[in-house]
C-alpha atoms as a PDB file:
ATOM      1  CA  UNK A   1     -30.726  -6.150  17.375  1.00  0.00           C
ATOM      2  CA  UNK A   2     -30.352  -2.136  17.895  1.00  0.00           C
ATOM      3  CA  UNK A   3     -27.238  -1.812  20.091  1.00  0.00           C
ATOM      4  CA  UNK A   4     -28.236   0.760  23.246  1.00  0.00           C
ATOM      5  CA  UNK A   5     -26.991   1.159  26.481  1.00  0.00           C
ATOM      6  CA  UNK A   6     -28.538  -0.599  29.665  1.00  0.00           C
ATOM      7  CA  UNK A   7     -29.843   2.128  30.870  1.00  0.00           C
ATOM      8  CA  UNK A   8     -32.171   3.430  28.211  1.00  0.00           C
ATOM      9  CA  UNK A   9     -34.517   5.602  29.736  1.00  0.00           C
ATOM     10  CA  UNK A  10     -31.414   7.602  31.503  1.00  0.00           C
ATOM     11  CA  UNK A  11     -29.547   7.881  28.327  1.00  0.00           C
ATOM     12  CA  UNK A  12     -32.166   9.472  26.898  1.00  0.00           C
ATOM     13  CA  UNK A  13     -33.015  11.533  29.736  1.00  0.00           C
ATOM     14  CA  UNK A  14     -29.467  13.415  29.972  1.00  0.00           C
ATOM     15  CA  UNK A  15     -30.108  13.768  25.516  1.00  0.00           C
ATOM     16  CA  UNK A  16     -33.255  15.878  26.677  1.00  0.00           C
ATOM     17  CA  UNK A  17     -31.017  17.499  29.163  1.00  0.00           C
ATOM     18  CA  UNK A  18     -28.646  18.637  26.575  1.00  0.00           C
ATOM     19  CA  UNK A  19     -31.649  19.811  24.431  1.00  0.00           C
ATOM     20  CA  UNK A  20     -32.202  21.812  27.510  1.00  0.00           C
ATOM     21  CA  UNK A  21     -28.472  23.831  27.432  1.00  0.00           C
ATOM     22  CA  UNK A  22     -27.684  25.087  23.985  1.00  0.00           C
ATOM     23  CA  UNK A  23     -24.493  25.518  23.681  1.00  0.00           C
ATOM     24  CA  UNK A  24     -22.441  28.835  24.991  1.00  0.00           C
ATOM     25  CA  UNK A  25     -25.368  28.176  28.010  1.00  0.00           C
ATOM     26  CA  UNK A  26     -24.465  27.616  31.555  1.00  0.00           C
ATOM     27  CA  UNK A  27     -24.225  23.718  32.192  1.00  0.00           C
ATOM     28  CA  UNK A  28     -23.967  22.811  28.796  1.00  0.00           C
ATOM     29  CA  UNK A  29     -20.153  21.041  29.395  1.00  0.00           C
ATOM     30  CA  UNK A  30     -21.674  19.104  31.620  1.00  0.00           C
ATOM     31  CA  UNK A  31     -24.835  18.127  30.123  1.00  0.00           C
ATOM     32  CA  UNK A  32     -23.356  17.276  27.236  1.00  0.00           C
ATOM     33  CA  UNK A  33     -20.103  15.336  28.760  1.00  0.00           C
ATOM     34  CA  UNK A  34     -22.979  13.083  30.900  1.00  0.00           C
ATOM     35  CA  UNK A  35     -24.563  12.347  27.556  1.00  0.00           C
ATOM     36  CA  UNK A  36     -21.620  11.198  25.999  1.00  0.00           C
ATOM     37  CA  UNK A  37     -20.617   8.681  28.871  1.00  0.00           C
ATOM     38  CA  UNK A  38     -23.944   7.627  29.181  1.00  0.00           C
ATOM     39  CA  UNK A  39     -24.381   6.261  25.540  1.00  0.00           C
ATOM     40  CA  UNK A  40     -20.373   5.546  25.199  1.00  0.00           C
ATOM     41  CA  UNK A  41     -21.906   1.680  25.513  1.00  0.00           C
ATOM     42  CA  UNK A  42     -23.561   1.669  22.663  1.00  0.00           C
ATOM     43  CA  UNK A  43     -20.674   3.156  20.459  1.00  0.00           C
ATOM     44  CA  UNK A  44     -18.148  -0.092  21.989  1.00  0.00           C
ATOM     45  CA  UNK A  45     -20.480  -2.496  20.895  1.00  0.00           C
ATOM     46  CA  UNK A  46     -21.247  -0.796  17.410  1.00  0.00           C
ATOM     47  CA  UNK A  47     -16.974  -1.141  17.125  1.00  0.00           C
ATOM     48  CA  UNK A  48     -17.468  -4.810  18.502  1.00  0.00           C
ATOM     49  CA  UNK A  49     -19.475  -5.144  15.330  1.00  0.00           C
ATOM     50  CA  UNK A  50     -17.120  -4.067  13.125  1.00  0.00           C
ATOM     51  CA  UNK A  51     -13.675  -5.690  14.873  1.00  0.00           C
ATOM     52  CA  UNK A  52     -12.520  -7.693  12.255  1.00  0.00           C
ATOM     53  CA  UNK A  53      -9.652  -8.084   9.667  1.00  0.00           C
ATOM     54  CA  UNK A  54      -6.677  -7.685  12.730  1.00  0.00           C
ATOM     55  CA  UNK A  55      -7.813  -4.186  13.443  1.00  0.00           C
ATOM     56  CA  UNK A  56      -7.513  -3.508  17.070  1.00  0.00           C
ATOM     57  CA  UNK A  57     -10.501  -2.583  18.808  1.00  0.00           C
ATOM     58  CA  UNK A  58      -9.353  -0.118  21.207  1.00  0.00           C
ATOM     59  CA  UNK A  59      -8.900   1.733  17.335  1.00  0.00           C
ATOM     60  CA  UNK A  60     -12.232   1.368  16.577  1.00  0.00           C
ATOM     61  CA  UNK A  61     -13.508   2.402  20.171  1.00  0.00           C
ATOM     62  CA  UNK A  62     -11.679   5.221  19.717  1.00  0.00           C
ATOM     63  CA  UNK A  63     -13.165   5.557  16.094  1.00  0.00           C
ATOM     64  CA  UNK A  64     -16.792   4.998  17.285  1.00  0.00           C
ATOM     65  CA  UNK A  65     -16.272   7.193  20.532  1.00  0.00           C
ATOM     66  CA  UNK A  66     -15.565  10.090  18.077  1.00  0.00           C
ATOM     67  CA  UNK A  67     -18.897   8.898  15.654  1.00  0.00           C
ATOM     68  CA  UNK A  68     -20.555   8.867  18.983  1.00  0.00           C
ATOM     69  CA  UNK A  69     -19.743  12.601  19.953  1.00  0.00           C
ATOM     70  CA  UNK A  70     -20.605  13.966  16.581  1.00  0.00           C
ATOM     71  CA  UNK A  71     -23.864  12.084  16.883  1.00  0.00           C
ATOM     72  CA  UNK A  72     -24.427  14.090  20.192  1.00  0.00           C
ATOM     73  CA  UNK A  73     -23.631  17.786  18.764  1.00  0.00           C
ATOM     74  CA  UNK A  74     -25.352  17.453  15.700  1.00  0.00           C
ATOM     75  CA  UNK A  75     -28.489  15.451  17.234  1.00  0.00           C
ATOM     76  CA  UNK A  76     -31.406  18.041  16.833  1.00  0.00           C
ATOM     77  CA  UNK A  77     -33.867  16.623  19.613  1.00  0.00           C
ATOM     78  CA  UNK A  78     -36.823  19.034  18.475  1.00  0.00           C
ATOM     79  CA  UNK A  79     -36.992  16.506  15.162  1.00  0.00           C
ATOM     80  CA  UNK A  80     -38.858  13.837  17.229  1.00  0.00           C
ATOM     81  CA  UNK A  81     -36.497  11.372  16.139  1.00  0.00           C
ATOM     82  CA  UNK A  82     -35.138   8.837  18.833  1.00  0.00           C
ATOM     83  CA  UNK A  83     -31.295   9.556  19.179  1.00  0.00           C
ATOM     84  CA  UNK A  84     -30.312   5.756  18.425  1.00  0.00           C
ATOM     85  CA  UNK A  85     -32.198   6.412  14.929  1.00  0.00           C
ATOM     86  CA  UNK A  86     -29.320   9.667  14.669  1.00  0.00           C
ATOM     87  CA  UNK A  87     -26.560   8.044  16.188  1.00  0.00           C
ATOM     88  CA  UNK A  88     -26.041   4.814  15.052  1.00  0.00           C
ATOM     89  CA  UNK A  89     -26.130   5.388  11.382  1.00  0.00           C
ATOM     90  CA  UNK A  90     -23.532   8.244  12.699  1.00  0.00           C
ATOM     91  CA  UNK A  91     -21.317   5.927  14.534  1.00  0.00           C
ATOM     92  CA  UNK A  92     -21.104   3.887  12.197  1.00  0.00           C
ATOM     93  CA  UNK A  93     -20.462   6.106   9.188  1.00  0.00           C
ATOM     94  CA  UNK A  94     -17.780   7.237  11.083  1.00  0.00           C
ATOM     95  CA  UNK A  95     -16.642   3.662  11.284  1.00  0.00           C
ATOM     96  CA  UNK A  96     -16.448   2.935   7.641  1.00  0.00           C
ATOM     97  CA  UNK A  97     -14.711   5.935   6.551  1.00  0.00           C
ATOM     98  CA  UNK A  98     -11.954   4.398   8.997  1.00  0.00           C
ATOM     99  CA  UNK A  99     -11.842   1.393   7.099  1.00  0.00           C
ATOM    100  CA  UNK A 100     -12.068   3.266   3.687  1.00  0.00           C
ATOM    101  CA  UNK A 101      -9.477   5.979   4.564  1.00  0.00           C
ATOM    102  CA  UNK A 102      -6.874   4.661   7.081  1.00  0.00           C
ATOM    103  CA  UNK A 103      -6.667   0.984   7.173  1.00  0.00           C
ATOM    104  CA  UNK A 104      -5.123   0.505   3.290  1.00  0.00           C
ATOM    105  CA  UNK A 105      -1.498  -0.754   3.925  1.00  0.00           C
ATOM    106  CA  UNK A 106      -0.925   1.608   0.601  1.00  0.00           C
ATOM    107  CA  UNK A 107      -2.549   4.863  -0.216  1.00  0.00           C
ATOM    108  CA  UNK A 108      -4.936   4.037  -3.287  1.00  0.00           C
ATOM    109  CA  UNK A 109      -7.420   7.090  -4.785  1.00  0.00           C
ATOM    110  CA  UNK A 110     -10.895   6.954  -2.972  1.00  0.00           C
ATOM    111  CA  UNK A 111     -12.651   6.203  -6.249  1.00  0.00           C
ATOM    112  CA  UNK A 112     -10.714   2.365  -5.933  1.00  0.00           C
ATOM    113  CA  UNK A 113     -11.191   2.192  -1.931  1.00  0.00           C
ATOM    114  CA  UNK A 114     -15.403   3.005  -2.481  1.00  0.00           C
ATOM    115  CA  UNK A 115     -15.118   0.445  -5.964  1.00  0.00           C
ATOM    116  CA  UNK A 116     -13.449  -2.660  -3.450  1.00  0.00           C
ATOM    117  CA  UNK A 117     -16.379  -2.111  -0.623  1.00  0.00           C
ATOM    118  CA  UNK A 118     -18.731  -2.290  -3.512  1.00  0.00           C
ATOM    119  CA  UNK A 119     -17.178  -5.068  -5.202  1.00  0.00           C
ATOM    120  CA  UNK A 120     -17.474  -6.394  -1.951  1.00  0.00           C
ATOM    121  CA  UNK A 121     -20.762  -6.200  -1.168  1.00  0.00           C
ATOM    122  CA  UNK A 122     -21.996  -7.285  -4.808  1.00  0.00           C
ATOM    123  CA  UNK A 123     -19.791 -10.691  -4.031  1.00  0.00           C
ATOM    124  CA  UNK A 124     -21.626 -11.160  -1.002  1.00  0.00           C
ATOM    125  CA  UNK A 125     -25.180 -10.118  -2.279  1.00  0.00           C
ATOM    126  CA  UNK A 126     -24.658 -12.297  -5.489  1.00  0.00           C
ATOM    127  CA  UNK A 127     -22.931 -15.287  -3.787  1.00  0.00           C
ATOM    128  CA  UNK A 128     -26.807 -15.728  -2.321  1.00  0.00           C
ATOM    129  CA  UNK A 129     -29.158 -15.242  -4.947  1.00  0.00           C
ATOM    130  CA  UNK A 130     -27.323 -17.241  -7.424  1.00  0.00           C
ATOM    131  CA  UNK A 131     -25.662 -20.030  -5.103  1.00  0.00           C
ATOM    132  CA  UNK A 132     -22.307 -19.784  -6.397  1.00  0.00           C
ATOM    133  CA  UNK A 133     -19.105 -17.749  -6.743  1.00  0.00           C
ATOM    134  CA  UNK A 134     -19.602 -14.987  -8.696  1.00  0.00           C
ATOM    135  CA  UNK A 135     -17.724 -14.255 -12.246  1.00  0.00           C
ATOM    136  CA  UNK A 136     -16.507 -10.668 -12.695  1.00  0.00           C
ATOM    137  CA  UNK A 137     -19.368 -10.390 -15.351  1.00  0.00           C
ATOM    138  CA  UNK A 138     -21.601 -10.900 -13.050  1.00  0.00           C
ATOM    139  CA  UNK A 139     -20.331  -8.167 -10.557  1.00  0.00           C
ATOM    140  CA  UNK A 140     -19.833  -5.859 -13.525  1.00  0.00           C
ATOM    141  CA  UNK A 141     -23.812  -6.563 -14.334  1.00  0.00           C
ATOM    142  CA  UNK A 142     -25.066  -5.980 -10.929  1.00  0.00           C
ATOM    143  CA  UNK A 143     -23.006  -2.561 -11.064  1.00  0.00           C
ATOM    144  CA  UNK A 144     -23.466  -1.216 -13.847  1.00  0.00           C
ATOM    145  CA  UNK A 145     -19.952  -0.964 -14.773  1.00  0.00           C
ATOM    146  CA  UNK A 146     -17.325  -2.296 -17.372  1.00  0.00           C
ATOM    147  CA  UNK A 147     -15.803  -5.581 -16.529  1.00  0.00           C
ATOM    148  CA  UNK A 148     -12.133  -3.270 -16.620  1.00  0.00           C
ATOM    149  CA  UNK A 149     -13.843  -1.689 -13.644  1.00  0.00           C
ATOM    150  CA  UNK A 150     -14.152  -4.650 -11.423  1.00  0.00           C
ATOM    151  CA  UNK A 151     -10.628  -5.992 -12.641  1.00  0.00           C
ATOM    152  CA  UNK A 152      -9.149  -2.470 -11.460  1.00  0.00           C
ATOM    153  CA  UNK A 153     -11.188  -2.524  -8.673  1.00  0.00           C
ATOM    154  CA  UNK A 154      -9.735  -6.330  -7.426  1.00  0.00           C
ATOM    155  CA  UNK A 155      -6.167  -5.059  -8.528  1.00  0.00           C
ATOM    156  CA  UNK A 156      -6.535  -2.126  -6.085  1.00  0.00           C
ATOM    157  CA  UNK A 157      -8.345  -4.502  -3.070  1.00  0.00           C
ATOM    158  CA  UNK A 158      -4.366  -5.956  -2.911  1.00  0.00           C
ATOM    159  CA  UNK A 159      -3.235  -2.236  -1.802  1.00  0.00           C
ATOM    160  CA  UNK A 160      -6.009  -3.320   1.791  1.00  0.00           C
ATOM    161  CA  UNK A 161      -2.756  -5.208   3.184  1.00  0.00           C
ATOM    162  CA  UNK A 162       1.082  -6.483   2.625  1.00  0.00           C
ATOM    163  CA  UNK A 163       3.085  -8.914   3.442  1.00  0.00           C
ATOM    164  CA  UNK A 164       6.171  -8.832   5.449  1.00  0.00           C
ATOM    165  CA  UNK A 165       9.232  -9.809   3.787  1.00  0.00           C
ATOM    166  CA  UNK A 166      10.350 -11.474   6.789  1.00  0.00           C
ATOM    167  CA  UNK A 167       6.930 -13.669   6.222  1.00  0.00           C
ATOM    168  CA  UNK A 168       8.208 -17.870   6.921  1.00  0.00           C
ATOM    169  CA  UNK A 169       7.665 -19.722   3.521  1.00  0.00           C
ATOM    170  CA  UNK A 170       8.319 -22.889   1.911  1.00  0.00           C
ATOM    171  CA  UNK A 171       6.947 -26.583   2.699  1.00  0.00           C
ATOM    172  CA  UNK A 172       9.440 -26.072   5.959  1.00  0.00           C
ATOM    173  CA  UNK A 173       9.078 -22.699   6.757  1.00  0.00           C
ATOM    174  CA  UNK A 174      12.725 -22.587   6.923  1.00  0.00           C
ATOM    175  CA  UNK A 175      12.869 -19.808   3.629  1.00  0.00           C
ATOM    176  CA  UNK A 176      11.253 -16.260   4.008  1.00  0.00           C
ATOM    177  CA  UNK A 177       9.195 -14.463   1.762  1.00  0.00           C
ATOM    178  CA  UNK A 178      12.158 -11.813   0.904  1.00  0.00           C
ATOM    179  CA  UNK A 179      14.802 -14.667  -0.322  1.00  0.00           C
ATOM    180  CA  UNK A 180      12.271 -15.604  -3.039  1.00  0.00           C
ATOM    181  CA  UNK A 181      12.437 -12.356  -4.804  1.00  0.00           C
ATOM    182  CA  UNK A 182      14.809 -11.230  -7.307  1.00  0.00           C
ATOM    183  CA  UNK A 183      17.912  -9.013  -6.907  1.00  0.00           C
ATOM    184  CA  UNK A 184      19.465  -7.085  -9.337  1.00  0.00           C
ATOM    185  CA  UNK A 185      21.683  -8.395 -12.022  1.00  0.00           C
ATOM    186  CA  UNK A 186      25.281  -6.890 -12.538  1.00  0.00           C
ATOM    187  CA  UNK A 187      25.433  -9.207 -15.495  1.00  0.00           C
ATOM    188  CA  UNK A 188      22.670  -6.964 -17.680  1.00  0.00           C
ATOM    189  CA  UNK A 189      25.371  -4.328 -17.109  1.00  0.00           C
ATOM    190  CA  UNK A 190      28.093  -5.965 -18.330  1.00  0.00           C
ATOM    191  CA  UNK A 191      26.358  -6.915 -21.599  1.00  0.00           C
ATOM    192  CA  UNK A 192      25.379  -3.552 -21.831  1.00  0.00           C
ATOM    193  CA  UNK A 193      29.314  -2.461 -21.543  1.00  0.00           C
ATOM    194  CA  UNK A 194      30.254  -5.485 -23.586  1.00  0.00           C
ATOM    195  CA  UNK A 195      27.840  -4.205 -26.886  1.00  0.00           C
ATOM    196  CA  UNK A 196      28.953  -0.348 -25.806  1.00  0.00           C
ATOM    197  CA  UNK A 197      32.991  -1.336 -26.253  1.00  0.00           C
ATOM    198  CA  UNK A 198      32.708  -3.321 -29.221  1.00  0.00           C
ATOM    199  CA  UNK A 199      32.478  -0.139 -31.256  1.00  0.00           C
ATOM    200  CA  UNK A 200      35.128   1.596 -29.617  1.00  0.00           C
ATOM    201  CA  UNK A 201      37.797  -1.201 -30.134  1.00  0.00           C
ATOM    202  CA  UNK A 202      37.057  -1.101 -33.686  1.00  0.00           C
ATOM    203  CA  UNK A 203      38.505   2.154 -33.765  1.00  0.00           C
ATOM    204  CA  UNK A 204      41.857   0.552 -32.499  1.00  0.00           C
ATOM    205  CA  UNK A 205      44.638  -0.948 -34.664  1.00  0.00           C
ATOM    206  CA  UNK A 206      45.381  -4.592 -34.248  1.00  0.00           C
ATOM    207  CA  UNK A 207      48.481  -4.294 -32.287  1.00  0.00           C
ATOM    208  CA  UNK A 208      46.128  -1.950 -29.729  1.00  0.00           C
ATOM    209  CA  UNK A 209      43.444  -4.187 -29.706  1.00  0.00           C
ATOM    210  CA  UNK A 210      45.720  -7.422 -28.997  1.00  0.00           C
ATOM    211  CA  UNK A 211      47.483  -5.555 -25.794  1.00  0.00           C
ATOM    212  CA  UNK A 212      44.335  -5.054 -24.671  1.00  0.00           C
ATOM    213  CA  UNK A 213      42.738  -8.510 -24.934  1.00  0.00           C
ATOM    214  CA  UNK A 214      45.818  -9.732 -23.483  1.00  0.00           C
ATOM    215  CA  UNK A 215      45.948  -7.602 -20.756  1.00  0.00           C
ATOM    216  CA  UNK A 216      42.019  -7.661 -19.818  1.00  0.00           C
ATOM    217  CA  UNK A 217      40.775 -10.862 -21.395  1.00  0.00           C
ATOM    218  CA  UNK A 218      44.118 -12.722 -21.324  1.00  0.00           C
ATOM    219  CA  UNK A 219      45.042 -11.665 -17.939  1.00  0.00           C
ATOM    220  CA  UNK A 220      48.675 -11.327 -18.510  1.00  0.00           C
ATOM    221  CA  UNK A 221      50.712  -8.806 -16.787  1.00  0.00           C
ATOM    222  CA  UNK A 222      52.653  -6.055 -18.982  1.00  0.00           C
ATOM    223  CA  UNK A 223      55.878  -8.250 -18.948  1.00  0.00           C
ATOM    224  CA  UNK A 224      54.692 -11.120 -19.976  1.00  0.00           C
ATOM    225  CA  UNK A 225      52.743  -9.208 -23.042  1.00  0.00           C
ATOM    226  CA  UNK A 226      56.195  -7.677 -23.804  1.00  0.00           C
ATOM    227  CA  UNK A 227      57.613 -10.625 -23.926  1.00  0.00           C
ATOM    228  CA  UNK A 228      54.789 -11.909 -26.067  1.00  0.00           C
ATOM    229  CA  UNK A 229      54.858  -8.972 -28.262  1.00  0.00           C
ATOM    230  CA  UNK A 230      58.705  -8.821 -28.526  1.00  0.00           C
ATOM    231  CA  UNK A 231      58.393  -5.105 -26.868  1.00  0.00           C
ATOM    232  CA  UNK A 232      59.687  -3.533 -24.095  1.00  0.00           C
ATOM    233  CA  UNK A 233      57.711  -3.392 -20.838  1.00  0.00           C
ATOM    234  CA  UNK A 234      57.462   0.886 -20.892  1.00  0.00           C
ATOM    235  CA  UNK A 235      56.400   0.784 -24.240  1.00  0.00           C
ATOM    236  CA  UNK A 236      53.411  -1.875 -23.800  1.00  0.00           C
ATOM    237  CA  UNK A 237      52.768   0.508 -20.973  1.00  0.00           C
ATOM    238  CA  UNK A 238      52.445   3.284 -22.998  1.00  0.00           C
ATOM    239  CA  UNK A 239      50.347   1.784 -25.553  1.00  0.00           C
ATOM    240  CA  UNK A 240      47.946   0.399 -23.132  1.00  0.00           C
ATOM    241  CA  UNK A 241      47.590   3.555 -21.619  1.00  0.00           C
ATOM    242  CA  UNK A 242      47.149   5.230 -25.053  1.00  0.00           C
ATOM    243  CA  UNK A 243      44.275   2.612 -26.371  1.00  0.00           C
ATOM    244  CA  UNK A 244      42.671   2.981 -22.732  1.00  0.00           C
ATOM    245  CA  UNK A 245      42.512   6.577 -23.188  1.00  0.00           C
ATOM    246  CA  UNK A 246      40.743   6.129 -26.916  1.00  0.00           C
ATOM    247  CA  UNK A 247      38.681   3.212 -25.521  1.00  0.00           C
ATOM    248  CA  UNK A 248      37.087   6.106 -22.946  1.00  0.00           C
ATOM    249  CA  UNK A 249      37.331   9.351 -25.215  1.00  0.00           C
ATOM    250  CA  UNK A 250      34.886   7.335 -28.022  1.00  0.00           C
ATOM    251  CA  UNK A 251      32.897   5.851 -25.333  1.00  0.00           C
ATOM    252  CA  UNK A 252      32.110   9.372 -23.463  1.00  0.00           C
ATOM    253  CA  UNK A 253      31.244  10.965 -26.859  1.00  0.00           C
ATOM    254  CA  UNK A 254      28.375   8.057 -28.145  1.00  0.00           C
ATOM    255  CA  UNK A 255      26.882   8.824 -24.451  1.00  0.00           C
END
């Protein structure tokens, strides 16, 4: 059923009204603000149409108000076509491009926003005429495009809307969405500063390389490695701090 205001015949009347006053013409502001008001009806119940998927439809009033005032500035009343045969295609143009432009909880290129509607509207069309779910063959076919095409074009549908990490998850609930997903690993470091040292001990002596396994892998303080060692404490501090510094002088120059 054509959505129209109640009062028809009124509706129209204050359209003819507006043909009437061009614009830049005395009492066309208010001509063409009575218009608008008059027909604002049939944009809300266009929007009803189209209040789905959590969008709020004060948003798509507000959409289809704007539709609805285009409609009346561009309507060209000399045509001899009936306004709701102008507007409502107008309305809800202007509808759809909210859909396709602002409603995408991530910004995806057009070409993937028109390929979802279409992919869309193939499932639906398809989903009749042959009874079942169809495969992404069968989309491609009724396109006319590459099976890659409709796999992009379902890969980019997932941009439409996200999840909250806060989401409740689990048989229980009791876990949310954000402690299931991975955090990084200080151990891939460590093997990465494990296989970059091994080189640069090599370049020690045997005596360096013991201090510093005992120190650092051992765990023993500098007495008890001078005691180990048969050394005195200042000169296990001075080696350490002389196979430190050739630990970090080969390591800066490989990087």
């Amino acid at each position: 059923m054509t959505a129209v205001p109640i009062h028809e015949s009124r509706a129209d009347a204050l359209i003819d009204a507006l043909a009437g006053h061009p614009a830049g013409t005395a009492g066309h502001d208010a001509a063409r603000a009575a218009a608008i008001e008059a027909w604002r009806p049939m944009a809300r119940r266009l929007a009803q149409r189209y209040a789905r998927n959590g969008e709020s439809l004060d948003d798509l009033v507000q959409v289809a108000s704007i539709g609805l005032i285009r409609a009346v500035d561009r309507f060209d009343a000399g045509r001899g076509t009936p306004f709701t045969a102008f507007a409502i295609p107008t309305i809800a143009g202007e509808i759809k491009r909210h859909f396709r432009d602002r409603t995408w909880a991530i910004r995806v290129p057009r070409r993937l926003q028109e390929l979802r509607l279409a992919i869309t509207t193939a499932d639906t069309v398809l989903s009749h005429t042959l009874g079942r779910s169809p495969t992404v063959a069968d989309v491609a076919a009724h396109l006319g495009i590459t099976e890659e095409a409709v796999i992009e074009g379902l890969e980019g549908a997932r941009a439409y809307r996200t999840t909250s990490l806060s989401t409740p998850t689990g048989a229980d609930g009791g876990i949310e969405l954000g402690d299931t997903l991975g955090a990084p690993d200080a151990g891939y470091e460590a093997v990465e500063q494990h296989e970059s040292l091994q080189p640069a001990l090599a370049t020690l002596d045997e005596r360096d390389r013991r201090i510093i396994a005992l120190r650092f892998y051992g765990n023993l303080t500098q007495a008890q490695i001078a005691a180990e060692l048969d050394l005195s404490q200042m000169h296990v501090s001075r080696l350490l701090r002389r196979a430190l510094s050739r630990l970090r002088a080969t390591m800066d120059a490989e990087l």
